[in-house]
Each structure stands twice: as C-alpha cells, then as structure tokens.
N, C-alpha and C. Protein backbone atom coordinates (compact mmCIF):
# COMPACT_ATOMS: atom_id res chain seq x y z
N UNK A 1 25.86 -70.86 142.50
CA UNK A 1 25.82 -70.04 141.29
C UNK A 1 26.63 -70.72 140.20
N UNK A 2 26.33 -70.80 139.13
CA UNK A 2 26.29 -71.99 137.96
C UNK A 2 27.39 -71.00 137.13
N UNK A 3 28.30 -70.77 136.46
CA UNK A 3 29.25 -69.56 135.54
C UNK A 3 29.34 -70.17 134.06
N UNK A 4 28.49 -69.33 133.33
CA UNK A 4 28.35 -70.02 131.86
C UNK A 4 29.38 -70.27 131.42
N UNK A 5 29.93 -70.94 130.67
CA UNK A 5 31.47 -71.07 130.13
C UNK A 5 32.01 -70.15 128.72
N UNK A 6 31.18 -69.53 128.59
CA UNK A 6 31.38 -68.22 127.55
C UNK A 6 32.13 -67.56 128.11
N UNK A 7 31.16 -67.25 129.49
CA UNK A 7 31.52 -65.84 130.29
C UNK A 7 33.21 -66.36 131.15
N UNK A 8 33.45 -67.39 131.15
CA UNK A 8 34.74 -67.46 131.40
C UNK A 8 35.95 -67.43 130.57
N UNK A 9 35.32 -67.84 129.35
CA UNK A 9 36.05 -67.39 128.18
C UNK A 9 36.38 -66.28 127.79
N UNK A 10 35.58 -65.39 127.98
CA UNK A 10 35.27 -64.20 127.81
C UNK A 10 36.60 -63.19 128.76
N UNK A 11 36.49 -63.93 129.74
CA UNK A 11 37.27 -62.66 131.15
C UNK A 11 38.41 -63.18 131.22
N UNK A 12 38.67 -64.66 130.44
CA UNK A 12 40.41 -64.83 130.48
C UNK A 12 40.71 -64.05 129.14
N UNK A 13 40.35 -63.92 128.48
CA UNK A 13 40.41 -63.36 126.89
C UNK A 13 41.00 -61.48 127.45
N UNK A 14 40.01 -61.25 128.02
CA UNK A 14 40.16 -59.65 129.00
C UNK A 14 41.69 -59.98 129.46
N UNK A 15 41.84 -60.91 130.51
CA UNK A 15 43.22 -60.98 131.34
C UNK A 15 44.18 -61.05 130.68
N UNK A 16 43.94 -61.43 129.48
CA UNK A 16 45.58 -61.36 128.51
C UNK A 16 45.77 -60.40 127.69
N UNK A 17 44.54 -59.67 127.49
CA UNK A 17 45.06 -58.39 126.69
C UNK A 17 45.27 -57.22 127.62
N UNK A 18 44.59 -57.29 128.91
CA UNK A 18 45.44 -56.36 129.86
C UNK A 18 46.83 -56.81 130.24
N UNK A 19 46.73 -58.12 130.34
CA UNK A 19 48.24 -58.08 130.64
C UNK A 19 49.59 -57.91 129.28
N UNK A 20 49.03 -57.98 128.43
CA UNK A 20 49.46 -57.50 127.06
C UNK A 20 49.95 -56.07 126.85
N UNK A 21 48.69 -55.36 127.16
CA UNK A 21 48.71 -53.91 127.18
C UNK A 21 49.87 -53.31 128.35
N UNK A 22 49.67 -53.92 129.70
CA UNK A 22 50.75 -53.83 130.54
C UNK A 22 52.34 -53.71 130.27
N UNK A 23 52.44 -55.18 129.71
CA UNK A 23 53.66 -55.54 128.86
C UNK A 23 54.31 -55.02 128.09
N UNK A 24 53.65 -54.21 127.52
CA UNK A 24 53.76 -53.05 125.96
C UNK A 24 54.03 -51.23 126.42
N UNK A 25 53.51 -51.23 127.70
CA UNK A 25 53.75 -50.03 128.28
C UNK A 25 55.06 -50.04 129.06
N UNK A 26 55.40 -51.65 129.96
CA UNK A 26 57.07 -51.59 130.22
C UNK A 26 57.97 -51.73 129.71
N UNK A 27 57.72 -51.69 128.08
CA UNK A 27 59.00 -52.09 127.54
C UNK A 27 59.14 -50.94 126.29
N UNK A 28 58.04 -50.09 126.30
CA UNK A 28 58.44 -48.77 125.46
C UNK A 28 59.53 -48.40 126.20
N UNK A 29 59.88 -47.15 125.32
CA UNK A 29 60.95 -46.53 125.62
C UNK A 29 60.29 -45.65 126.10
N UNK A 30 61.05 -44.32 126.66
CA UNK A 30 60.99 -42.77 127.46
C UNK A 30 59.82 -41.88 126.30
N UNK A 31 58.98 -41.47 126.64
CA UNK A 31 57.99 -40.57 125.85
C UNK A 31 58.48 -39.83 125.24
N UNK A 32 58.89 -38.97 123.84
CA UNK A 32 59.08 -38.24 123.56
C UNK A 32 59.37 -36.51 123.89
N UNK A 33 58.38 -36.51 124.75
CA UNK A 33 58.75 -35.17 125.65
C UNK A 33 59.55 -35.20 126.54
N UNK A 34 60.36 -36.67 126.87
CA UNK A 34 61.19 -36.84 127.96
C UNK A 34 62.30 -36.54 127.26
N UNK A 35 62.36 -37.47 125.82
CA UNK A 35 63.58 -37.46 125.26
C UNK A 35 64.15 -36.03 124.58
N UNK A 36 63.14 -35.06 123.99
CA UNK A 36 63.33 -33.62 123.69
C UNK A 36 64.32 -33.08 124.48
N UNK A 37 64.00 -33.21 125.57
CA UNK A 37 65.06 -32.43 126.64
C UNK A 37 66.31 -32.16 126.66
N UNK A 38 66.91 -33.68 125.96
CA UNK A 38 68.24 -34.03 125.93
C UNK A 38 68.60 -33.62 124.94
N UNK A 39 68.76 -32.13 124.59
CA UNK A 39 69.05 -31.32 123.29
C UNK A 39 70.61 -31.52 123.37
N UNK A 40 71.07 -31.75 121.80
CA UNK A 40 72.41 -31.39 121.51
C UNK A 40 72.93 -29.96 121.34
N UNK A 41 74.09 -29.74 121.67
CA UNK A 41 75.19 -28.51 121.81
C UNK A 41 74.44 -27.72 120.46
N UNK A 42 74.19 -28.35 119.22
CA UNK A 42 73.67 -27.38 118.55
C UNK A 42 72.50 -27.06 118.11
N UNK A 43 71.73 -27.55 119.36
CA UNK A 43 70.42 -27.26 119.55
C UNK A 43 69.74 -26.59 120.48
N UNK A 44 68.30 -26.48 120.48
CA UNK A 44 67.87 -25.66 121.32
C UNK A 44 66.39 -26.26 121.64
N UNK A 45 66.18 -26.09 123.15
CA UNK A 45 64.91 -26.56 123.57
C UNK A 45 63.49 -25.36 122.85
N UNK A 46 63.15 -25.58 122.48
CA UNK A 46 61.32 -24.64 121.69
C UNK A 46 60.18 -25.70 122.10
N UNK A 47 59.34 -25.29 123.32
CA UNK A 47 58.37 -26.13 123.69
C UNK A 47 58.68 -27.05 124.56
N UNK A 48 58.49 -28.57 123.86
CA UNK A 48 58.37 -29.75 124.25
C UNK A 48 59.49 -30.65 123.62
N UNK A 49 60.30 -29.92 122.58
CA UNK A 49 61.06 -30.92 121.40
C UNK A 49 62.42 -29.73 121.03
N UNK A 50 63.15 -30.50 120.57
CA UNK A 50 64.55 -29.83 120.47
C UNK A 50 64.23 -29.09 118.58
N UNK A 51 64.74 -28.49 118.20
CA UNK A 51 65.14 -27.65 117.11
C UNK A 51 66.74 -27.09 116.75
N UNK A 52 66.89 -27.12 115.61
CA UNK A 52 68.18 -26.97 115.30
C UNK A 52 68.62 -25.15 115.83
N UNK A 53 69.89 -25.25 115.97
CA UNK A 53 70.08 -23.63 116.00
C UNK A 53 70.35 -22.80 114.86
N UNK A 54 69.50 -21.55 114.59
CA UNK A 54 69.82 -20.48 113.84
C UNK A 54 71.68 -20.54 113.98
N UNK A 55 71.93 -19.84 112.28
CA UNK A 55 73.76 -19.61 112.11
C UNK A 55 74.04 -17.96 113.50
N UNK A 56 74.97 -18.01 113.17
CA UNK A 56 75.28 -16.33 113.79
C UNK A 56 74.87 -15.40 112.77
N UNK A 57 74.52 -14.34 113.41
CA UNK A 57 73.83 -13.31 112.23
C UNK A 57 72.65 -13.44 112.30
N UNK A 58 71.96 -14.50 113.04
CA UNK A 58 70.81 -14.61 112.64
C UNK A 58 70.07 -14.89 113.98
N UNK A 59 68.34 -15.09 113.97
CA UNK A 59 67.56 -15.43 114.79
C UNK A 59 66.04 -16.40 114.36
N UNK A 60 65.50 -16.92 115.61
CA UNK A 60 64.51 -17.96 115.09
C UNK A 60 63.14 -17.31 115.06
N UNK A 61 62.94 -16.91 113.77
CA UNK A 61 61.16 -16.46 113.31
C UNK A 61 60.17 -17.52 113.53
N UNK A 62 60.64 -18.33 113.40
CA UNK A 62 59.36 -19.69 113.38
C UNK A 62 60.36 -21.24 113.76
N UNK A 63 60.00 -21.35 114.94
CA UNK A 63 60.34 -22.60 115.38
C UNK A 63 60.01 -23.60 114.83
N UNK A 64 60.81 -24.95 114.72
CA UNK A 64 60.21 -25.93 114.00
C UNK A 64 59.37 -26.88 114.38
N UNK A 65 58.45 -27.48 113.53
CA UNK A 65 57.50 -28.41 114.14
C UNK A 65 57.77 -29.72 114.31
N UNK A 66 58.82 -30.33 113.81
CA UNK A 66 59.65 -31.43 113.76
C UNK A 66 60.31 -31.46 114.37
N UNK A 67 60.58 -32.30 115.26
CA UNK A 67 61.76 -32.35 116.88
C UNK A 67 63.25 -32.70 115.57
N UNK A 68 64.47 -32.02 116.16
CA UNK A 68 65.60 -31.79 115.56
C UNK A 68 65.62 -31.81 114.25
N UNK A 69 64.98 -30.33 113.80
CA UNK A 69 65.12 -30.24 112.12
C UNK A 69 65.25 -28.38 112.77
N UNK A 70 65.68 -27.67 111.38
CA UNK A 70 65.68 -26.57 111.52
C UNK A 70 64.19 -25.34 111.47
N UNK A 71 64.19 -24.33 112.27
CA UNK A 71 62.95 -23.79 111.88
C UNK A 71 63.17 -22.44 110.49
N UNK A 72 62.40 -22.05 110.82
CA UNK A 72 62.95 -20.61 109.86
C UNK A 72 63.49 -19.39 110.64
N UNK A 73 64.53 -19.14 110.53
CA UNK A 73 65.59 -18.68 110.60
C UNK A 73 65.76 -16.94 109.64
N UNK A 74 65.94 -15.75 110.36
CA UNK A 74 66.11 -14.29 109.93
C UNK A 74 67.04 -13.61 110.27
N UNK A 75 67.85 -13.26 108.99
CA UNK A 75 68.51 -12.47 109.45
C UNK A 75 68.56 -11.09 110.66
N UNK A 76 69.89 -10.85 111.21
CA UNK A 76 69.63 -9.76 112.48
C UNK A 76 69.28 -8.73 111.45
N UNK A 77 68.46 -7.71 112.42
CA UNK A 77 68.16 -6.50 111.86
C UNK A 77 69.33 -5.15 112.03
N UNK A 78 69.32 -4.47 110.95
CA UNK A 78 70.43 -2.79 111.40
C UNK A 78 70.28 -3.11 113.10
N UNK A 79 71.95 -2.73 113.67
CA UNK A 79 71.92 -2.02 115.04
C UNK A 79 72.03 -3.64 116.03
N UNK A 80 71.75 -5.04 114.96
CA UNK A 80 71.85 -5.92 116.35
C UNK A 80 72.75 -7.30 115.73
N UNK A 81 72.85 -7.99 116.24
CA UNK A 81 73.52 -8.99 116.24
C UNK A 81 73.93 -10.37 117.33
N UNK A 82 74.32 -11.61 116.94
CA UNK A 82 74.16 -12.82 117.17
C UNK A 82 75.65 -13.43 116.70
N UNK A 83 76.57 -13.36 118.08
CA UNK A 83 77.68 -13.89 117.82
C UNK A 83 77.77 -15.61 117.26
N UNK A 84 77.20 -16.04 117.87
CA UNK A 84 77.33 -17.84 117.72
C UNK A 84 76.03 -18.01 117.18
N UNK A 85 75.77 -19.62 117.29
CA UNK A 85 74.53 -20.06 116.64
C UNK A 85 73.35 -20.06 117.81
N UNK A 86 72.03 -19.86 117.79
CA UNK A 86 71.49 -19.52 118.71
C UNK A 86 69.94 -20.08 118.59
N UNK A 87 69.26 -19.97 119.47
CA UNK A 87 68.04 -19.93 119.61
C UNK A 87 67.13 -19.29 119.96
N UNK A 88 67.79 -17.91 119.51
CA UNK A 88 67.17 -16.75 120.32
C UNK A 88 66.24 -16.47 119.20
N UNK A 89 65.12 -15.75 120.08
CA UNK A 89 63.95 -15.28 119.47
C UNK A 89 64.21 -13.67 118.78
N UNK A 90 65.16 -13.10 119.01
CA UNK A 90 65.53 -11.74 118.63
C UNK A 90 66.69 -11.73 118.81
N UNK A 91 67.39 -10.68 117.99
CA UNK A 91 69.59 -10.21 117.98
C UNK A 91 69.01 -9.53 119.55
N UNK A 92 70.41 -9.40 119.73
CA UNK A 92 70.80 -8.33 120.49
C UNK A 92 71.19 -7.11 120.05
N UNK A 93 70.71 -6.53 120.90
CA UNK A 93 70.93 -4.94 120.39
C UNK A 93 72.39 -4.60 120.50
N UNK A 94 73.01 -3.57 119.72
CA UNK A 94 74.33 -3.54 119.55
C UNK A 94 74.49 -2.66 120.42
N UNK A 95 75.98 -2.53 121.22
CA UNK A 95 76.50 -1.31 122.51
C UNK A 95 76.85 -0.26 122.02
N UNK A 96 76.95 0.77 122.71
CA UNK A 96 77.07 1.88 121.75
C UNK A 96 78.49 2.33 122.45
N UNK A 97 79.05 3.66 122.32
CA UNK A 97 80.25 4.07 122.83
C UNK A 97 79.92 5.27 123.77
N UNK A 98 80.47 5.32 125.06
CA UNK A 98 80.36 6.46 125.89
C UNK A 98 80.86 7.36 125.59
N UNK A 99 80.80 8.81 126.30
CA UNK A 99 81.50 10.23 125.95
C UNK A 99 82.57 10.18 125.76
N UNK A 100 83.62 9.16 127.03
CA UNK A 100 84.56 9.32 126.92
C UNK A 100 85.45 8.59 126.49
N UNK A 101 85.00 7.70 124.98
CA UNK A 101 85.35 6.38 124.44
C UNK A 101 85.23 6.74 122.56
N UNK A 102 86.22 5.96 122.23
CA UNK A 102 85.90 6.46 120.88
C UNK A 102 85.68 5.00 120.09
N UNK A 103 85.59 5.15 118.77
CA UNK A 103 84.69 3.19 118.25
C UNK A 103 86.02 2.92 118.00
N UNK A 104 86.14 1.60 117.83
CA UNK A 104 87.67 0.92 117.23
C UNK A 104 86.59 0.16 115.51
N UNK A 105 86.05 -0.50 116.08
CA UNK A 105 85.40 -1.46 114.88
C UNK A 105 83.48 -1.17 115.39
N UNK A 106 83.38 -0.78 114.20
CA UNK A 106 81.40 -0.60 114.10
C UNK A 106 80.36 -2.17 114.29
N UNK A 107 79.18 -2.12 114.60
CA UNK A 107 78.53 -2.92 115.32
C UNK A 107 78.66 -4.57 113.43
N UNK A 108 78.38 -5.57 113.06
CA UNK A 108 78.04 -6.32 111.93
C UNK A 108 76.96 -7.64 112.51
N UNK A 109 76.25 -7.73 111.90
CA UNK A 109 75.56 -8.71 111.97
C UNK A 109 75.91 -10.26 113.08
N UNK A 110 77.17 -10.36 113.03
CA UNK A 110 78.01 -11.40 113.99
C UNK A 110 78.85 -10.57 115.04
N UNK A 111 78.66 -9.49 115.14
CA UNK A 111 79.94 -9.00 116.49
C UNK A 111 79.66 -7.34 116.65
N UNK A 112 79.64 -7.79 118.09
CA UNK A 112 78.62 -6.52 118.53
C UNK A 112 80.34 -5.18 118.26
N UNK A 113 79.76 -3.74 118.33
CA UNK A 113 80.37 -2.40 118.21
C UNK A 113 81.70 -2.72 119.23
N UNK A 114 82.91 -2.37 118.71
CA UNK A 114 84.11 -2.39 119.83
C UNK A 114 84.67 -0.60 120.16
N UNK A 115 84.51 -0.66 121.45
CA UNK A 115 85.11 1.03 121.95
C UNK A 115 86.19 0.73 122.69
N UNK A 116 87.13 1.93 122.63
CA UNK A 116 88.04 1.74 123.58
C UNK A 116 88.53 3.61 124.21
N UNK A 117 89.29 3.71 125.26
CA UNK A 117 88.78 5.09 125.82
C UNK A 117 89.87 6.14 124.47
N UNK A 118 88.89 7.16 124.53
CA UNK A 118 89.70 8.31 124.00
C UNK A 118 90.98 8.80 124.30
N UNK A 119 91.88 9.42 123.73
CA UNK A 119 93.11 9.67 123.59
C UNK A 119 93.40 11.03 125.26
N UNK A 120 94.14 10.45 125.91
CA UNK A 120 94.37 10.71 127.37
C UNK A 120 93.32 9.95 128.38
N UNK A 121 92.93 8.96 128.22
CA UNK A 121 91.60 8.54 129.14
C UNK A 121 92.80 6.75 129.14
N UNK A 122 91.93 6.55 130.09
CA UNK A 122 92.29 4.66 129.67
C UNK A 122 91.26 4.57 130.71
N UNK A 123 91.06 3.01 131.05
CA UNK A 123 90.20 1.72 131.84
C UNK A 123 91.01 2.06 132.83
N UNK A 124 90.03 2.58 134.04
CA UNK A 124 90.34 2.08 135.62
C UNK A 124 90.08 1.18 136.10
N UNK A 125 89.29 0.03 135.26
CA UNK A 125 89.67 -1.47 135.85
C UNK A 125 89.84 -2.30 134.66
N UNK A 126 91.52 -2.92 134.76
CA UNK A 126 91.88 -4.03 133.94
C UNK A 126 90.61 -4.46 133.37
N UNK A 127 90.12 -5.39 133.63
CA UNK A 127 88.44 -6.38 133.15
C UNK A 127 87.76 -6.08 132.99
N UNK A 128 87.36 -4.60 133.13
CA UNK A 128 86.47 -3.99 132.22
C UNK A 128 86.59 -2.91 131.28
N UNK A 129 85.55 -2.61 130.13
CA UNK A 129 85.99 -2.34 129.35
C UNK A 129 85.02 -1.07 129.02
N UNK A 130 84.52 -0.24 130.50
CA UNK A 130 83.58 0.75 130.33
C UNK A 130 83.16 2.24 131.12
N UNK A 131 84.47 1.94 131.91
CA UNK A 131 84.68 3.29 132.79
C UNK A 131 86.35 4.14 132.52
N UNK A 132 86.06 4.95 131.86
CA UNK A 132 87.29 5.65 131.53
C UNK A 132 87.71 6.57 132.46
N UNK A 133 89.28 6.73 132.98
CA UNK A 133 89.58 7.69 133.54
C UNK A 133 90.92 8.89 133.08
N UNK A 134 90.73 9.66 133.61
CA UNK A 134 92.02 10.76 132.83
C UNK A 134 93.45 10.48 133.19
N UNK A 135 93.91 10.01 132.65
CA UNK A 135 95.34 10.13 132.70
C UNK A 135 96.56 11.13 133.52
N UNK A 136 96.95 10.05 134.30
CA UNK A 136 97.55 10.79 135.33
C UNK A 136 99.47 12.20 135.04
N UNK A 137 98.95 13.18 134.93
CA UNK A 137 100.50 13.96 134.15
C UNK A 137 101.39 13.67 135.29
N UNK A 138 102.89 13.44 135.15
CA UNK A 138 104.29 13.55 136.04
C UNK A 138 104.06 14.97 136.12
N UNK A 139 104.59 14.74 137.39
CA UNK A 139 105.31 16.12 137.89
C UNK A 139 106.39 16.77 137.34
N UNK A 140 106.86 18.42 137.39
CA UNK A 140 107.81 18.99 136.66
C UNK A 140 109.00 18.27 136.64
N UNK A 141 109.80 17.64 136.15
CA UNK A 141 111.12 17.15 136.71
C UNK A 141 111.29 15.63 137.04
N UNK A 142 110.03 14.94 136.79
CA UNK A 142 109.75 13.51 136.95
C UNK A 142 109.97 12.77 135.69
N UNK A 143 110.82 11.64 135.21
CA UNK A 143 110.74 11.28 134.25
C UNK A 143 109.39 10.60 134.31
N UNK A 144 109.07 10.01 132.81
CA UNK A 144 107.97 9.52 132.60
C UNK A 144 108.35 7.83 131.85
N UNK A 145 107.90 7.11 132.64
CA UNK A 145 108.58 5.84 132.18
C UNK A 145 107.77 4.74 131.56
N UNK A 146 106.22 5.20 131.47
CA UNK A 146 105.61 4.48 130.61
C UNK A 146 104.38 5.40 130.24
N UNK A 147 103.97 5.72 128.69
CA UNK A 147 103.16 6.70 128.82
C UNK A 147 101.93 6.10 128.61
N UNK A 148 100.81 7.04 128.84
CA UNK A 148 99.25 6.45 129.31
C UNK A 148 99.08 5.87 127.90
N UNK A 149 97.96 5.00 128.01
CA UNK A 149 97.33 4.41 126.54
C UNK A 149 95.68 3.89 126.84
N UNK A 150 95.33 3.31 126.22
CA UNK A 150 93.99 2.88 126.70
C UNK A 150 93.59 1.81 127.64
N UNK A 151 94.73 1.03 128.00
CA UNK A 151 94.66 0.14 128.67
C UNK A 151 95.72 0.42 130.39
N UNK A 152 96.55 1.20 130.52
CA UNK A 152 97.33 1.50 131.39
C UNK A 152 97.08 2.88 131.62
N UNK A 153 97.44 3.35 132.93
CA UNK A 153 97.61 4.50 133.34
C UNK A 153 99.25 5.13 133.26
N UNK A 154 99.44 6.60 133.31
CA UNK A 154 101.04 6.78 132.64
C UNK A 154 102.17 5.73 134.14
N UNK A 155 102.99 5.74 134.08
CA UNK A 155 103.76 5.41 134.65
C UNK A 155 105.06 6.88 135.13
N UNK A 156 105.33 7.35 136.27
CA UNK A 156 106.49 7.96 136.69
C UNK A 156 106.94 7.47 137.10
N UNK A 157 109.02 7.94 137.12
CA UNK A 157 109.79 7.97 137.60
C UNK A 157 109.79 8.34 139.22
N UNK A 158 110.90 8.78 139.82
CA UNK A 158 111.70 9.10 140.76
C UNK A 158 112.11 10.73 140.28
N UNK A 159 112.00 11.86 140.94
CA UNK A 159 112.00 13.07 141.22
C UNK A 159 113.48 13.05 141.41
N UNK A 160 114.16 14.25 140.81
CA UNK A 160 115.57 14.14 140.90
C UNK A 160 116.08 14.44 141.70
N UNK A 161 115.38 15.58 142.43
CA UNK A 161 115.92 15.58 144.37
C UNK A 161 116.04 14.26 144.94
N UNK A 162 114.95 13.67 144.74
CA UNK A 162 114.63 12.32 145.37
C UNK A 162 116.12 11.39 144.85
N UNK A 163 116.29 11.68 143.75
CA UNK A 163 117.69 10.41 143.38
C UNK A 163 118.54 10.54 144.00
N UNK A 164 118.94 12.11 144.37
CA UNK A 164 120.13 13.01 144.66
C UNK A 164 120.09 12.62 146.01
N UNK A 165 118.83 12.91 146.87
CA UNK A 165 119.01 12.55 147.86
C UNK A 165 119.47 10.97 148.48
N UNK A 166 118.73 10.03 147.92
CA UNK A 166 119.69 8.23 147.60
C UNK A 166 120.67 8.07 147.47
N UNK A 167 121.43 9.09 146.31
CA UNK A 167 122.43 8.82 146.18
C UNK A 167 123.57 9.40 147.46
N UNK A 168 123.29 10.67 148.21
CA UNK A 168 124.06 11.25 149.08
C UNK A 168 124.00 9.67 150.35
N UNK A 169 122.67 9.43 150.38
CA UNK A 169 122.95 8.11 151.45
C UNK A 169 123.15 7.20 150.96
N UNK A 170 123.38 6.55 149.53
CA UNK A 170 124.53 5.54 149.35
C UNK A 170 125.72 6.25 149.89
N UNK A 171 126.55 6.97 149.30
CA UNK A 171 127.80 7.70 149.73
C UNK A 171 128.11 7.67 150.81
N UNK A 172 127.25 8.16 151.77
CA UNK A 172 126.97 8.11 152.97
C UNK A 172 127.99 6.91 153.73
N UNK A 173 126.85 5.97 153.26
CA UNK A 173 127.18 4.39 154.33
C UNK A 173 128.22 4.19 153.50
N UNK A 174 128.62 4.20 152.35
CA UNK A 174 130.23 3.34 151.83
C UNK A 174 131.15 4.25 152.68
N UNK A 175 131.07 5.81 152.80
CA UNK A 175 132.41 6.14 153.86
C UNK A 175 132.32 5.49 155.19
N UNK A 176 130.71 5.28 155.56
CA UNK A 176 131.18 4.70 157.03
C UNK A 176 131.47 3.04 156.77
N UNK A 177 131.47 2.41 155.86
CA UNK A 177 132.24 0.90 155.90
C UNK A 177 133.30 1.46 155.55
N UNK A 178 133.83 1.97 154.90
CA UNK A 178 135.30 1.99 154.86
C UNK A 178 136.01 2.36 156.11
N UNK A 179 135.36 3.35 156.52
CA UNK A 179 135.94 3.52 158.34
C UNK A 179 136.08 2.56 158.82
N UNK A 180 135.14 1.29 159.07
CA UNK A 180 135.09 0.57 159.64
C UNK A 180 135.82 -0.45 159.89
N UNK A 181 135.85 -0.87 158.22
CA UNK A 181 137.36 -1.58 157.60
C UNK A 181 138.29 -0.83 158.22
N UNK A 182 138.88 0.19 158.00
CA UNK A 182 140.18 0.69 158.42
C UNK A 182 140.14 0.36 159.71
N UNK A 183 139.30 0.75 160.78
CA UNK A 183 139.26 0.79 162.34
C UNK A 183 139.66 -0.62 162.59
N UNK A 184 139.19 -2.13 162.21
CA UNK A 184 138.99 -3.10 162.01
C UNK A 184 140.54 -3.62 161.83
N UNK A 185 141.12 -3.00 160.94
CA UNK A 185 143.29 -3.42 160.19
C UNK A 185 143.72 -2.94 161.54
N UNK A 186 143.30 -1.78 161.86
CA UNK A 186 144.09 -0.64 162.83
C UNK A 186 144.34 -1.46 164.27
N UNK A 187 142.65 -2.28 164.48
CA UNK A 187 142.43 -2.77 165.87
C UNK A 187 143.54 -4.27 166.13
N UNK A 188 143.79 -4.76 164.60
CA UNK A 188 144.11 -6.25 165.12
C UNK A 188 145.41 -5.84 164.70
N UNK A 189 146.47 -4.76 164.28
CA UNK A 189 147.66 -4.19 164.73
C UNK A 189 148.22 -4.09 165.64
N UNK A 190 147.05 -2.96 166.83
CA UNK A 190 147.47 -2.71 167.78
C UNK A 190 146.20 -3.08 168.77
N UNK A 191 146.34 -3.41 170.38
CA UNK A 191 145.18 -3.53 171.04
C UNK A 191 144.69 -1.71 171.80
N UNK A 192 144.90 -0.90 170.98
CA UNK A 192 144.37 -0.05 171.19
C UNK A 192 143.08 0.13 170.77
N UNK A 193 142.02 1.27 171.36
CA UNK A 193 140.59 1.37 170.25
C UNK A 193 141.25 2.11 169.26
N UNK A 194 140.03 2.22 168.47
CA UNK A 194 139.97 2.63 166.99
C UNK A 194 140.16 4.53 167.15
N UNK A 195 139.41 5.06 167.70
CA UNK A 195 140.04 6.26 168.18
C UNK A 195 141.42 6.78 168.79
N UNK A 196 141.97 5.83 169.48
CA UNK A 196 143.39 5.89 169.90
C UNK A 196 144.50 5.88 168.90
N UNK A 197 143.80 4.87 168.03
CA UNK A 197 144.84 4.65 166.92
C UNK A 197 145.05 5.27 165.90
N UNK A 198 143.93 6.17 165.93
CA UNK A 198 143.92 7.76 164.54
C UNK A 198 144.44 8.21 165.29
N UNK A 199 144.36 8.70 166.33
CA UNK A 199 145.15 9.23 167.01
C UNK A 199 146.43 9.50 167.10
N UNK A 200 147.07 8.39 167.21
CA UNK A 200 148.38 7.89 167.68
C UNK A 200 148.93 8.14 165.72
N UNK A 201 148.24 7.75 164.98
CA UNK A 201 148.35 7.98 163.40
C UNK A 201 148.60 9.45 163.04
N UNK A 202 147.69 9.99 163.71
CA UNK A 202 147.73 11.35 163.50
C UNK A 202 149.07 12.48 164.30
N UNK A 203 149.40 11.70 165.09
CA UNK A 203 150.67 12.27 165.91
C UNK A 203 152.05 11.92 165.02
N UNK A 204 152.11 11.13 164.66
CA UNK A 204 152.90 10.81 164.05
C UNK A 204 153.09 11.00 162.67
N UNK A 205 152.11 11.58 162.06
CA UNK A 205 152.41 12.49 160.48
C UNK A 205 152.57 13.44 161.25
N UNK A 206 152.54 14.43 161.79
CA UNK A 206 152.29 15.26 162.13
C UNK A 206 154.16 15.25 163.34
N UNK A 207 154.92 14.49 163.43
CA UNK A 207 156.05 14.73 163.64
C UNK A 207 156.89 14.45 162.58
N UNK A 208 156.44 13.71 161.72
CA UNK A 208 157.22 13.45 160.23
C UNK A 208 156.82 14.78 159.91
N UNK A 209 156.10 15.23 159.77
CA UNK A 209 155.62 16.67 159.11
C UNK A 209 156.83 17.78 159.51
N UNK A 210 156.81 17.78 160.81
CA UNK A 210 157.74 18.76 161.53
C UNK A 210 158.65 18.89 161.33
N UNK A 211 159.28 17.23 161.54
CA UNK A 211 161.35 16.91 162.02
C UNK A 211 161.44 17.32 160.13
C-alpha cells in the first residue's frame, strides 16, 4: 500500500495541534468554578462564583453576576435585622420578650430586641438569657446578704438561733482547752492525775478558808 505524501502531511499537521491543544489544557490554571469557592471573609458563595457581602442592616435582593463585585443589596424590613455583613437572602426576624421579662433596648436594623427578667424574677441559668425564675424571700430573722437582680438569685445569711447556737460551741471547746492547759501545768507539778490534783487544790482552799 503506496501513502500519498499529502496524506502524511496532513496527519503530522493533526499530531501537533493535538498535541498543542493537550499542552494548553496542562498548563491553564484551575477553572473558574474551582476558584469561586475560595471566597474571602467578606464574601459569600451565590451559585458557582463568590459575591461581595451586603453591610449590616441589610440583605442580598439580587446576587451579583460578576464573580467578587457587589450585588444589590436592601435594607432589613420593620421587626428584623442583620448584625454583621452577610449574605443572607432575608433579616432575621427580631426576638420578642416573654411574660416574665421586660425590654432593656428595642429591636434596630443592626441588633436584634434585648430583654432581661422582670423586677423579682432573674435567669436560672447563668448562659442563658430566657427562662426566668422567682426570687427566692429569707426567712423571718435571716439576714439578707445579697439581694435578687436579674442576673443572681437573693443570697441569705445564717438564722440567729443558728449563730447563737456556734457561738455556745465555740465557748464550749475554749473552756475545755483551757482545762486542759491547766490539767497539763497541774500534771508536770505533780505526778498525780489531773483529777487528783483539783482535788488536792480544792482541799486546800478550803482549809485556808477555815484556819
């Protein structure tokens, strides 16, 4: 079989622009939909391509068609709001206050409604900021050593029987160390016990008393 020399011309001509075309596909860079992904801190993924973020206050009406440019951007509506910059498609709706909570600061466009519990109520858990409970009263005769607020429950004292009674058993144990001490001088005086020697103490005022 005889190969015209066109037709070989022809199919090396082919082999270098495929291998051309080859060449040109390993040395692009990452596709564009790869690179979208890698959104910056003040951006946001929409689709296939990054977009800038809406301010606070605000939300994204129309995403942009240009990878990292801004889209159009709306203000929150009454009742919601968008602390930081965002990419949200809608605010958030603002929190409202429970029965047993009263407002501190009302809901604004950047920062949602602040409650805190009504006057005798506070938070039964430190870290949260949504279950109120009633405030605990001292007992008749109890001092009160820290009073309730919205964040703490009240604080009591010690009951004054209760002190009275502490204090009778401090009293208590200092007369029996002092006995002890004394028994203790008495013993390395004499090698009598400690009972012998009140004793023997006691006989003897008790003839000074007399003579």
């Amino acid at each position: 079989m005889i190969f015209h020399p066109v037709s070989v011309s022809n199919l090396g001509r082919c082999l270098q622009l495929y291998l051309l075309v080859q060449l040109q596909l390993t040395t692009m860079p990452e596709p564009l939909y790869r690179q979208s992904k890698n959104c910056s801190t003040d951006e946001h993924l929409s689709g296939d391509h990054c977009c800038k973020n809406c301010s606070a206050g605000e939300f994204v009406q129309e995403s942009c068609t240009i990878p990292h440019t801004l889209g159009q951007c709306e203000k929150c509506h009454p009742g919601t709001f968008t602390e930081a910059g965002n990419g949200l498609e809608s605010c958030i709706p603002c929190s409202s206050c429970g029965k047993d909570q009263e407002k501190v600061a009302d809901c604004s466009a950047t920062s949602d409604r602040k409650c805190q519990c009504r006057m005798g109520h506070f938070y039964s858990d430190p870290g949260s900021s949504e279950f109120c409970r009633q405030c605990t009263k001292c007992p008749q005769g109890v001092p009160v050593l820290q009073r309730c607020n919205s964040t703490s429950n009240t604080v009591c004292g010690l009951a004054a029987t209760s002190h009275r009674n502490r204090l009778y058993l401090l009293m208590s144990l200092l007369v029996l160390l002092v006995i002890a001490i004394v028994c203790c001088c008495l013993k390395k005086q004499s090698p009598c016990r400690c009972h012998h020697c009140m004793q023997s103490s006691g006989d003897v005022t008790w003839e000074q008393m007399t003579g």
